[in-house]
N, C-alpha and C. Protein backbone atom coordinates (compact mmCIF):
# COMPACT_ATOMS: atom_id res chain seq x y z
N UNK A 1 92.54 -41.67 120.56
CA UNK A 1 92.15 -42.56 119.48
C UNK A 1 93.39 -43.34 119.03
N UNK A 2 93.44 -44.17 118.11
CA UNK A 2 94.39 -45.49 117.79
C UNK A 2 94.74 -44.85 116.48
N UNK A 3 95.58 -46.25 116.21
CA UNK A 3 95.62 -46.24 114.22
C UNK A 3 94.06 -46.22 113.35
N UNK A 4 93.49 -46.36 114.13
CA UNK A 4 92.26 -46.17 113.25
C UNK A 4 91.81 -44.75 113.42
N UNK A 5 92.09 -43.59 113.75
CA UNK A 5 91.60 -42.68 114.33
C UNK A 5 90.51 -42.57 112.58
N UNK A 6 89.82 -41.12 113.52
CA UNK A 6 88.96 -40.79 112.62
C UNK A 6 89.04 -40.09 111.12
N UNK A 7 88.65 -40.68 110.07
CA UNK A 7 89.11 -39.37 109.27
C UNK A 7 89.00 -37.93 109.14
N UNK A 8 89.90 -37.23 108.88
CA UNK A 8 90.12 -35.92 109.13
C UNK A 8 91.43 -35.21 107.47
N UNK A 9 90.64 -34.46 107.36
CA UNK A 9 90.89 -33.55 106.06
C UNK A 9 91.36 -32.20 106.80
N UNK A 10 92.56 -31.25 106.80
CA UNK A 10 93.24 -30.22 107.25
C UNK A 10 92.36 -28.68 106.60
N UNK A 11 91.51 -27.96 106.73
CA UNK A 11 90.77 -27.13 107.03
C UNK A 11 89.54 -27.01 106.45
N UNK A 12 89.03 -28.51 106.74
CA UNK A 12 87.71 -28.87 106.08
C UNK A 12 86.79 -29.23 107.74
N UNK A 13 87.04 -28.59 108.67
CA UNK A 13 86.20 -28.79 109.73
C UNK A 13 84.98 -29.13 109.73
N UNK A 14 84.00 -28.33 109.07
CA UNK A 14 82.84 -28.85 109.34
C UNK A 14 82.21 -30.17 108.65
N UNK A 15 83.90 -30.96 107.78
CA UNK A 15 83.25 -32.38 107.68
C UNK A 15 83.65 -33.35 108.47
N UNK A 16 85.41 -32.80 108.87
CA UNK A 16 85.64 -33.58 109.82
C UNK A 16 84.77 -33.65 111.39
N UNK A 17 83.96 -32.81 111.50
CA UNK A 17 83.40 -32.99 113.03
C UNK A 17 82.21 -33.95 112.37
N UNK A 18 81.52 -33.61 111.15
CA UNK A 18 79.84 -33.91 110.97
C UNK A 18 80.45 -36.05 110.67
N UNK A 19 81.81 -36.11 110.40
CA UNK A 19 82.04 -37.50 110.49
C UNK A 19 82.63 -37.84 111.88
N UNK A 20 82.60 -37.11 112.60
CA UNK A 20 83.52 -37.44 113.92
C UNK A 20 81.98 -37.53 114.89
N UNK A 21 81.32 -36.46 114.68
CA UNK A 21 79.61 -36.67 115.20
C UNK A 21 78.76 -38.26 114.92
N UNK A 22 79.81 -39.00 114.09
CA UNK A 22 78.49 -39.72 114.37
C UNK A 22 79.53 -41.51 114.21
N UNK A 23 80.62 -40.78 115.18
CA UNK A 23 81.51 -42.05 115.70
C UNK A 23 80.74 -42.68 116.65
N UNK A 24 81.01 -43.94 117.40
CA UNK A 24 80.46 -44.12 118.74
C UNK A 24 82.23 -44.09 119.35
N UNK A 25 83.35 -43.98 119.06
CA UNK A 25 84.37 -44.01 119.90
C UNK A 25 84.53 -42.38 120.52
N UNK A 26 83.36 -41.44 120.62
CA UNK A 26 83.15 -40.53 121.36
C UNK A 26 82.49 -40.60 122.25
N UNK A 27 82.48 -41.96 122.34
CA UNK A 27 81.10 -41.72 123.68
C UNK A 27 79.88 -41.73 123.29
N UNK A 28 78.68 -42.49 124.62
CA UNK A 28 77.43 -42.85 124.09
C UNK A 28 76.23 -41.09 124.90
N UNK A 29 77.15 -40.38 125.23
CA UNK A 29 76.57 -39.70 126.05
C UNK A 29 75.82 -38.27 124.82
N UNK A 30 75.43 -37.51 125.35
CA UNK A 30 75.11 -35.93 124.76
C UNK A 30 75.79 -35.57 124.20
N UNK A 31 75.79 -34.99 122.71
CA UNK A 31 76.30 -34.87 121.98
C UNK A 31 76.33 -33.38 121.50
N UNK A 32 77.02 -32.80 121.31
CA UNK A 32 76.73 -31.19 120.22
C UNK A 32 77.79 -30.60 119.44
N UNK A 33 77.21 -30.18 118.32
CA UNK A 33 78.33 -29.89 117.38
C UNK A 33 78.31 -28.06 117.90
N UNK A 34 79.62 -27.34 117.75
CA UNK A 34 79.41 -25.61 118.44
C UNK A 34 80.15 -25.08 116.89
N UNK A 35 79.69 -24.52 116.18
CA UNK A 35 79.88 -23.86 115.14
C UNK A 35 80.69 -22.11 115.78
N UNK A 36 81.82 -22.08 115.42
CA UNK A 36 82.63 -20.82 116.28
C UNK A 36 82.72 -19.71 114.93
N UNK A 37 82.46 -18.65 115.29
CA UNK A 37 82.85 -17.39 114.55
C UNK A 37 82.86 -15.95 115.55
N UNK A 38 82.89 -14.88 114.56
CA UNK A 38 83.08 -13.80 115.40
C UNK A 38 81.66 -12.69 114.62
N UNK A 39 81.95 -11.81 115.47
CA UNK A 39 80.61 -10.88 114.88
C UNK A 39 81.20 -10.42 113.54
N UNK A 40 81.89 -10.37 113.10
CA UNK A 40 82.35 -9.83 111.71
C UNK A 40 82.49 -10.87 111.13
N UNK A 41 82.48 -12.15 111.55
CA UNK A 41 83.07 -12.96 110.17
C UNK A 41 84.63 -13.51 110.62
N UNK A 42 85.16 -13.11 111.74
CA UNK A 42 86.49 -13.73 112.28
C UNK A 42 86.49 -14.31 113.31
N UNK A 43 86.66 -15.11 114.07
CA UNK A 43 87.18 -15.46 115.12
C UNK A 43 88.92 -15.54 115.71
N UNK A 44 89.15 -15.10 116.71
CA UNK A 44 90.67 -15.18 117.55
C UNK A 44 90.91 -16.33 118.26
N UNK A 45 91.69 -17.44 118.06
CA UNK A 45 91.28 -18.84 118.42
C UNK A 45 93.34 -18.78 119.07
N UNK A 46 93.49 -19.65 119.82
CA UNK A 46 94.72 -19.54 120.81
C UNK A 46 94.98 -21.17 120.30
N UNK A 47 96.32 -21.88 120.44
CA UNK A 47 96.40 -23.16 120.17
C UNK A 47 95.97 -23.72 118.43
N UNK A 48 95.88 -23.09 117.96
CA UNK A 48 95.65 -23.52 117.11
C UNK A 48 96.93 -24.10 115.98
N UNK A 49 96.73 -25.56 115.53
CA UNK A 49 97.69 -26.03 114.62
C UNK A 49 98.26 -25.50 113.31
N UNK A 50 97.27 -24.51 112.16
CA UNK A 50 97.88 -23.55 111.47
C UNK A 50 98.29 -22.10 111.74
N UNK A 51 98.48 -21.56 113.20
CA UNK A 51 99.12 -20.57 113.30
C UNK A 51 100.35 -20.15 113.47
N UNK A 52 101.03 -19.10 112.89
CA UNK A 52 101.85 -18.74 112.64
C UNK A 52 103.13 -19.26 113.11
N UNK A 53 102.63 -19.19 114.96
CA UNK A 53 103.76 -19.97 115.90
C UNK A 53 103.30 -20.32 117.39
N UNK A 54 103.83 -20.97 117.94
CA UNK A 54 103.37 -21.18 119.48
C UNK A 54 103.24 -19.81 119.73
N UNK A 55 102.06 -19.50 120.53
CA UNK A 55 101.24 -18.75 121.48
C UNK A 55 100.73 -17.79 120.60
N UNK A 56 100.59 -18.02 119.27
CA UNK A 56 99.88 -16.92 118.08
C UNK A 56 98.86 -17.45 118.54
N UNK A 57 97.75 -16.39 117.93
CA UNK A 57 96.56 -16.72 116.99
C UNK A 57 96.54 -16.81 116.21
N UNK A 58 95.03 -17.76 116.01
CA UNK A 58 94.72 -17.62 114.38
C UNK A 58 93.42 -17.49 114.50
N UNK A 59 93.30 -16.59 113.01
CA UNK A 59 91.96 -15.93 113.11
C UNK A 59 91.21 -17.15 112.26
N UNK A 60 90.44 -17.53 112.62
CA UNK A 60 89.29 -18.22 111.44
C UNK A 60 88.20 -17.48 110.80
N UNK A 61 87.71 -17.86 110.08
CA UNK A 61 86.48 -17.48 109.40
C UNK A 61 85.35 -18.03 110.23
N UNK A 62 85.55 -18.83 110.48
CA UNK A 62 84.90 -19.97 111.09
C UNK A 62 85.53 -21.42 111.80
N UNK A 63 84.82 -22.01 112.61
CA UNK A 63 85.75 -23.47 113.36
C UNK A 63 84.53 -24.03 113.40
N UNK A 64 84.98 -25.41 113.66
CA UNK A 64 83.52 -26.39 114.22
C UNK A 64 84.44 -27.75 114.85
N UNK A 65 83.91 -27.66 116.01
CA UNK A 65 84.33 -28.82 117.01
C UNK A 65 83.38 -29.50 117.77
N UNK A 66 83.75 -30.63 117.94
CA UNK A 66 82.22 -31.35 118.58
C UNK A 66 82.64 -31.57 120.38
N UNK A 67 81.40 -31.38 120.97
CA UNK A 67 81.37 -31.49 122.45
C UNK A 67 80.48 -32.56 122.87
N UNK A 68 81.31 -33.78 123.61
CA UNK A 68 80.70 -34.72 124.18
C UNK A 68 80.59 -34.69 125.64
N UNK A 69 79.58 -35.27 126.11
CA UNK A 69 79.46 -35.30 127.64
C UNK A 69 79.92 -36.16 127.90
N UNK A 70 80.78 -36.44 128.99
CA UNK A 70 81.52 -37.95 129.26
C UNK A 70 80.91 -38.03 130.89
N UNK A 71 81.45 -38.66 131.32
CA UNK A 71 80.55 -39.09 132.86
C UNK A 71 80.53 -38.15 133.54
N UNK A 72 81.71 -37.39 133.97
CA UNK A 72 81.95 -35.65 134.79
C UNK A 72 81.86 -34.88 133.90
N UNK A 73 82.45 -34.99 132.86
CA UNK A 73 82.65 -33.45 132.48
C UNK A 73 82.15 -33.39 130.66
N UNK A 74 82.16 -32.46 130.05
CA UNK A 74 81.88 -31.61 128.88
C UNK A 74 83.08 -32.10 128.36
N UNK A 75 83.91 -33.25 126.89
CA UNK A 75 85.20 -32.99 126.69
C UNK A 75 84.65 -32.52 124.97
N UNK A 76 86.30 -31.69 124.67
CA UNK A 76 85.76 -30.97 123.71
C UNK A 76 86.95 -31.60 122.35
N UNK A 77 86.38 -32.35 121.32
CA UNK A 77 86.87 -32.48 119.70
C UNK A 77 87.57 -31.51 118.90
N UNK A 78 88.45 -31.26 119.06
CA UNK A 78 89.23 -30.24 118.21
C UNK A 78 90.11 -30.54 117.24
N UNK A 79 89.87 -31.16 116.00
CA UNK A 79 91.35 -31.90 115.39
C UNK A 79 92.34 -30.63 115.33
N UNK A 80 92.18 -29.13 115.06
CA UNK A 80 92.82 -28.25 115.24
C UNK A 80 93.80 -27.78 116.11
N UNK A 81 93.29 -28.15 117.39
CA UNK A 81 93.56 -27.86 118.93
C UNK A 81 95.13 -28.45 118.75
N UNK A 82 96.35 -27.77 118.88
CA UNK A 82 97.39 -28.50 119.41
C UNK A 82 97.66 -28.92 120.65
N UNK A 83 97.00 -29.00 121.48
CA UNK A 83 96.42 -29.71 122.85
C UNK A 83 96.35 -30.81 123.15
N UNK A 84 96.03 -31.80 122.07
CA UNK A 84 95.61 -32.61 121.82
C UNK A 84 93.69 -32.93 122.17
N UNK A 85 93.47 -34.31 121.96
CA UNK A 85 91.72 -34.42 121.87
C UNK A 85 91.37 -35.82 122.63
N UNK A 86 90.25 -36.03 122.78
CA UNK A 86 89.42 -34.58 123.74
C UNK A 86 90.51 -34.02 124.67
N UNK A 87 89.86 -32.96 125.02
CA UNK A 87 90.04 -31.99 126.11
C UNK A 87 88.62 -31.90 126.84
N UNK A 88 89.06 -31.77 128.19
CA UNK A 88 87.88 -31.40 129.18
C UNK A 88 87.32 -29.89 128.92
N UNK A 89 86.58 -29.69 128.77
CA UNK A 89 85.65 -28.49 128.30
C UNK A 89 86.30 -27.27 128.94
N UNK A 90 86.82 -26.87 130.38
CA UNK A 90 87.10 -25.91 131.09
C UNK A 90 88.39 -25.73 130.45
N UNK A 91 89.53 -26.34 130.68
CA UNK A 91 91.18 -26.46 129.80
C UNK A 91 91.36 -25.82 128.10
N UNK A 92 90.24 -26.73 127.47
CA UNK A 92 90.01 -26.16 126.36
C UNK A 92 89.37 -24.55 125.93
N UNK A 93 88.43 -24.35 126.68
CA UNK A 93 88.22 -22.90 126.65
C UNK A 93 89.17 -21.61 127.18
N UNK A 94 89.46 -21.96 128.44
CA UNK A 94 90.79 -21.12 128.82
C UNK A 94 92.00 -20.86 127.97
N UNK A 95 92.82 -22.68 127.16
CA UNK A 95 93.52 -21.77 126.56
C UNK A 95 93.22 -21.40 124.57
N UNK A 96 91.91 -21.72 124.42
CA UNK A 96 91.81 -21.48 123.35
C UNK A 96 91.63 -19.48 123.04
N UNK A 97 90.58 -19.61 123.96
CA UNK A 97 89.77 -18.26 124.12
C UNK A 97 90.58 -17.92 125.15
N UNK A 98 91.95 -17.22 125.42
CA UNK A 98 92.35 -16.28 126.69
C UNK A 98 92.07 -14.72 126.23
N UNK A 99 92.21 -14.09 127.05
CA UNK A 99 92.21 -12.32 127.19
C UNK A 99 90.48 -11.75 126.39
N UNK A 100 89.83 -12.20 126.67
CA UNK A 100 88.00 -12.21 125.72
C UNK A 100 88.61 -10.94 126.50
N UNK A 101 88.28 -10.18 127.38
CA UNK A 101 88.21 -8.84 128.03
C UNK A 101 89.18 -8.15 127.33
N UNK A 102 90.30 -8.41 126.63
CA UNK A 102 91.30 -7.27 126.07
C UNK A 102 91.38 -7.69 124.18
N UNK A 103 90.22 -8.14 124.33
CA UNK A 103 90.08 -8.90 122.44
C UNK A 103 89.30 -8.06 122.26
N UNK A 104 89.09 -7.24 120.65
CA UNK A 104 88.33 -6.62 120.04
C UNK A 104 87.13 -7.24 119.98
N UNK A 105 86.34 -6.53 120.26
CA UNK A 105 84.34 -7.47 120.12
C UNK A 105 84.34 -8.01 118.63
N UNK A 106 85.15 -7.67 117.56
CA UNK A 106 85.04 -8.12 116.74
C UNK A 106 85.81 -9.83 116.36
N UNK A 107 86.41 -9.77 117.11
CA UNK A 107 87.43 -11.35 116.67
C UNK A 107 86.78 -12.33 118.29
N UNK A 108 86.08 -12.21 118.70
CA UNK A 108 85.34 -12.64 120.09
C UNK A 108 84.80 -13.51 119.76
N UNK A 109 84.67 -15.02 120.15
CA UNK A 109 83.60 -15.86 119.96
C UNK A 109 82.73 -15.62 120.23
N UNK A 110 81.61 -16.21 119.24
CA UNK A 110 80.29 -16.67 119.27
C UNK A 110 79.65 -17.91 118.74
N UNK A 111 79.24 -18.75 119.34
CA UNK A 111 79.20 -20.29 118.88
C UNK A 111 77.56 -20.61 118.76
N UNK A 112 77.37 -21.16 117.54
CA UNK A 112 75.98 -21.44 117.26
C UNK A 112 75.71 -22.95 117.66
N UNK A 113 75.45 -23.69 118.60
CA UNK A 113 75.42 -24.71 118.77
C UNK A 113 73.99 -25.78 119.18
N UNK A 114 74.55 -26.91 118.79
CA UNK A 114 73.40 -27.73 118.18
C UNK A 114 73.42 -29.18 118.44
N UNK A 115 72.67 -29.68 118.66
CA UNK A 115 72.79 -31.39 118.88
C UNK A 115 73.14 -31.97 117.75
N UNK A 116 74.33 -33.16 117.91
CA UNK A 116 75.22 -33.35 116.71
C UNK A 116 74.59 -33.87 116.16
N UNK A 117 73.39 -34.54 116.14
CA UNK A 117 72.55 -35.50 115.32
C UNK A 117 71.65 -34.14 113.90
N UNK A 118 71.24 -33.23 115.05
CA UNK A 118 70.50 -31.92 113.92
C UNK A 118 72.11 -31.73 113.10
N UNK A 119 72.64 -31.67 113.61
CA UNK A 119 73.90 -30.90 112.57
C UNK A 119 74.38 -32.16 111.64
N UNK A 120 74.26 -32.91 111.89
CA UNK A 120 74.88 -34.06 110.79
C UNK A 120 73.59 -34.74 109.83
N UNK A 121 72.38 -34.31 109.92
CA UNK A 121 70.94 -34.29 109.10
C UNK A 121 70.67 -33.01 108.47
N UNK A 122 71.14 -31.95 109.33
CA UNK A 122 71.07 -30.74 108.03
C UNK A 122 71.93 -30.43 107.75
N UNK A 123 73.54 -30.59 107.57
CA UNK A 123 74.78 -29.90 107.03
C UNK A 123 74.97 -30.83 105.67
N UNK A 124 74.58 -29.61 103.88
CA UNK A 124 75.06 -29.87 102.71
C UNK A 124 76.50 -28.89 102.33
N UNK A 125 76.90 -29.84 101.90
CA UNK A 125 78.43 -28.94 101.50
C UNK A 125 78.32 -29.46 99.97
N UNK A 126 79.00 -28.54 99.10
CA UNK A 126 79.02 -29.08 97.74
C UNK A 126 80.79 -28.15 97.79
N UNK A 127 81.32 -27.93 98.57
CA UNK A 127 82.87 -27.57 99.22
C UNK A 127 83.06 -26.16 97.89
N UNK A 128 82.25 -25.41 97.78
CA UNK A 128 82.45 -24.05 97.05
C UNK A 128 83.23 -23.23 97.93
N UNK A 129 83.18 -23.19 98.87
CA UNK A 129 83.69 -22.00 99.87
C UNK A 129 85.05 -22.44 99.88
N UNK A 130 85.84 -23.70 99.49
CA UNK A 130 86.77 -23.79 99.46
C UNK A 130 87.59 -23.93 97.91
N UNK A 131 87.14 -23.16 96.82
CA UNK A 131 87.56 -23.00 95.32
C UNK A 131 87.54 -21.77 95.46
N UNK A 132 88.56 -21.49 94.77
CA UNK A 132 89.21 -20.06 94.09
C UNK A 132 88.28 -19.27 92.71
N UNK A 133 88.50 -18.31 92.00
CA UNK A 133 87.69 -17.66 91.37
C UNK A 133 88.19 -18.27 89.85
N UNK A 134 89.05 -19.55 89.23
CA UNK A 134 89.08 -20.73 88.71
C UNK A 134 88.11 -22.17 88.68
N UNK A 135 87.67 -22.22 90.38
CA UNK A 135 87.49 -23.46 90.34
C UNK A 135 88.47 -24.37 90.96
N UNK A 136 89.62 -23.49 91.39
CA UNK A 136 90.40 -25.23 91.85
C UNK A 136 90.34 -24.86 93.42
N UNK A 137 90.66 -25.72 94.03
CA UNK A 137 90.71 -25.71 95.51
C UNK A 137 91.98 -24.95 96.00
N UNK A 138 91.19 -24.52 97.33
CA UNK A 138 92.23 -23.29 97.85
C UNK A 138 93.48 -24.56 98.70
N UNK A 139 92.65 -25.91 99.50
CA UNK A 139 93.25 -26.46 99.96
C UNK A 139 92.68 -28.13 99.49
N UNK A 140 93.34 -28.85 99.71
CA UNK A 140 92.93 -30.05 99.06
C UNK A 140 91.86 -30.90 99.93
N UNK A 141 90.83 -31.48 98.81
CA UNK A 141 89.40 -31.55 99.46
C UNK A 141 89.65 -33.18 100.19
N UNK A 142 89.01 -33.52 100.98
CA UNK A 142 88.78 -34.68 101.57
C UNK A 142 88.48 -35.86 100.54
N UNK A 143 88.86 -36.99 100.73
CA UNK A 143 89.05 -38.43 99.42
C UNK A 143 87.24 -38.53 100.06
N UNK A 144 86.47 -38.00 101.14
CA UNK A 144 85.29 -38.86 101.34
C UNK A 144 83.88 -37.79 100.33
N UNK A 145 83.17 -37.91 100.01
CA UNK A 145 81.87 -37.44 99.22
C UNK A 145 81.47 -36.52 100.44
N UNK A 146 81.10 -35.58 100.16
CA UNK A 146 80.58 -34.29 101.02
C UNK A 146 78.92 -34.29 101.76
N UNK A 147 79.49 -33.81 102.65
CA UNK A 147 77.80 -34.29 103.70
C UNK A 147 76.30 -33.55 102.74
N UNK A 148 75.78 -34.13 102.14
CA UNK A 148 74.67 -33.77 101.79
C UNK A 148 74.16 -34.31 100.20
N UNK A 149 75.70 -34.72 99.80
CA UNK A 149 76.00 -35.82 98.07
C UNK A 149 76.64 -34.64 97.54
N UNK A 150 76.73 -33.39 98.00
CA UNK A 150 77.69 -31.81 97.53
C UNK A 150 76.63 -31.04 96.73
N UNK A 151 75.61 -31.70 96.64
CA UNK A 151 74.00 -30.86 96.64
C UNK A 151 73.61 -29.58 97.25
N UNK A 152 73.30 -28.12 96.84
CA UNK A 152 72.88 -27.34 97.44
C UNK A 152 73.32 -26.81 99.26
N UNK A 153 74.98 -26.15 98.79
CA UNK A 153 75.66 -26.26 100.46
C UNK A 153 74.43 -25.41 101.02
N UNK A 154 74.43 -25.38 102.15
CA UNK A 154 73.88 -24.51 103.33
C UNK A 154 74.90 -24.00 104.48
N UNK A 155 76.21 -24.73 104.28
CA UNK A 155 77.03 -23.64 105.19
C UNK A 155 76.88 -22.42 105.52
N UNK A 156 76.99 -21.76 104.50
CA UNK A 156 76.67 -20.27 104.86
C UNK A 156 75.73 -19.86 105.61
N UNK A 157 74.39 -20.63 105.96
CA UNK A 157 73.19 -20.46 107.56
C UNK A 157 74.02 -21.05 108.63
N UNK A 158 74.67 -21.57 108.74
CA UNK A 158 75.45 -22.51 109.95
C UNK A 158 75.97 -21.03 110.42
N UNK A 159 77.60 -20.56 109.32
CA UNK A 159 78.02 -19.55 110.09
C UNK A 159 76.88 -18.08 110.17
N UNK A 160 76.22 -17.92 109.84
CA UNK A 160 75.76 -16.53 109.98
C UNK A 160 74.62 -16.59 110.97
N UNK A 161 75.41 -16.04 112.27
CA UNK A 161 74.51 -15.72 113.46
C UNK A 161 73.91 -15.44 113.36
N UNK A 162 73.63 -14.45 112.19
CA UNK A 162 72.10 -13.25 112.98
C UNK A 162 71.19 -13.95 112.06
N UNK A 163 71.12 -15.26 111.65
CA UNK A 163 69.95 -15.51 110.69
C UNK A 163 69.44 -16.90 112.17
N UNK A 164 68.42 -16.74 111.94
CA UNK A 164 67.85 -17.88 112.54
C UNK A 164 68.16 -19.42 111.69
N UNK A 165 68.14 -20.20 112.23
CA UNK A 165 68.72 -21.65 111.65
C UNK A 165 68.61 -22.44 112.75
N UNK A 166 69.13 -23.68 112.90
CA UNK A 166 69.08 -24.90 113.64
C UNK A 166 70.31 -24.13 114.86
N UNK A 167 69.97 -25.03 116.04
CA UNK A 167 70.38 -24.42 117.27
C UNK A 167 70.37 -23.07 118.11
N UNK A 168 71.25 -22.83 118.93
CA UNK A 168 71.38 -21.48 119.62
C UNK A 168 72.42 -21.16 119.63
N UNK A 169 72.70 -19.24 119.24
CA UNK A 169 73.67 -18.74 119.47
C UNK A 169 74.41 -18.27 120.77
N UNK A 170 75.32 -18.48 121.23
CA UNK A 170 75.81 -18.32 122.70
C UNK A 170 76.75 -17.35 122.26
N UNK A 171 77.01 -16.37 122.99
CA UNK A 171 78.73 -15.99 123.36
C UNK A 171 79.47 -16.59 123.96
N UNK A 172 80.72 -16.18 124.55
CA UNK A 172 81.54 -16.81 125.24
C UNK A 172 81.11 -17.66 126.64
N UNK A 173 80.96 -16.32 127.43
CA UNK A 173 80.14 -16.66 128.73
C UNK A 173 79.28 -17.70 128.64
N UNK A 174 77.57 -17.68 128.15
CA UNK A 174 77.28 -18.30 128.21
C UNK A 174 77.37 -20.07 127.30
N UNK A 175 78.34 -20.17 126.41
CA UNK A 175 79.05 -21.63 126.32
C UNK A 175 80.02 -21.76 127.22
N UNK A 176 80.58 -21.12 128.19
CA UNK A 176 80.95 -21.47 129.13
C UNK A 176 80.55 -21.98 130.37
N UNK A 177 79.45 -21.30 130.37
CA UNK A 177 78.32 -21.93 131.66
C UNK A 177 77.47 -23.30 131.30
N UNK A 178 77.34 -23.42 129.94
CA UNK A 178 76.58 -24.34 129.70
C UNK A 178 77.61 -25.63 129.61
N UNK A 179 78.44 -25.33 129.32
CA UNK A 179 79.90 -26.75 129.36
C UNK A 179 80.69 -26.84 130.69
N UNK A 180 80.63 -26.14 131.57
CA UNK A 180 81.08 -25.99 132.78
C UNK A 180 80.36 -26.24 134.29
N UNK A 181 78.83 -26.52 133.92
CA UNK A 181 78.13 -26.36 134.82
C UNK A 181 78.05 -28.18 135.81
């Protein structure tokens, strides 16, 4: 992307993708937003721009990155990713997600994913999950109005797998097969 790149707010993901979802400088192709967590509530993410140091992890609560189809391949939206963006779908999973076989089942991805158009028609944020037990923000909120007018969030169905909601839950494997194929 240029000097115009997209706007982007530093650990407000799921607005920066739900405004990055509905760029056309991603491409006119298939679109999906992959909502990442772990069975507990963590995810173990590799590359990532707030961790500690090159080749740490960092655990999230949650991530959200958008996956476009480009002519060959699956590339994958990460403003997080120190990789840079896009990334081709295979590159990006290898070194985000390495060692899944020697990672606790608990910090393991699992990605709820969804066509970016459903995810940018049902995602309300009113940005609670990011205020302290004051009221002030844990990190500073985005200058743009919150996807939904900040009306009644529903985040909390996005991350929680075991509830039924918009899209399908994958593990690793199979978002790997489905972006790789």
């Amino acid at each position: 992307m240029s000097e115009t790149d997209p706007p982007y707010q530093p650990f407000y993901c799921e607005e920066n993708i739900w405004l990055l979802a509905q760029d056309p400088r991603c491409g006119d192709g298939e679109r999906l937003v992959a909502l990442i967590t772990g069975a507990e509530g963590h995810v173990a993410m590799w590359h990532q721009k707030p961790a500690d140091g090159p080749g740490e992890p960092l655990l999230w609560d949650y991530h959200v990155v958008l996956l476009a189809r480009g002519s060959q391949t699956w590339q994958v939206w990460d403003f997080e990713c120190d990789l840079g963006m896009p990334l081709a779908a295979e590159p990006w999973l290898t070194a985000c997600f390495p060692h899944q076989n020697r990672l606790p089942l608990r910090y393991r991805p699992r990605f709820r994913v969804m066509p970016a158009s459903e995810y940018v028609a049902t995602l309300r944020s009113d940005r609670s999950h990011m205020r302290d037990e004051e009221g002030s923000y844990a990190k500073p909120p985005p200058p743009w109005a919150p996807p939904g007018g900040g009306l009644d969030s529903n985040l909390v169905h996005f991350v929680d797998l075991g509830q039924t909601f918009v899209g399908e839950v994958l593990d690793f494997a199979g978002l790997h097969a489905r972006l790789t194929r």
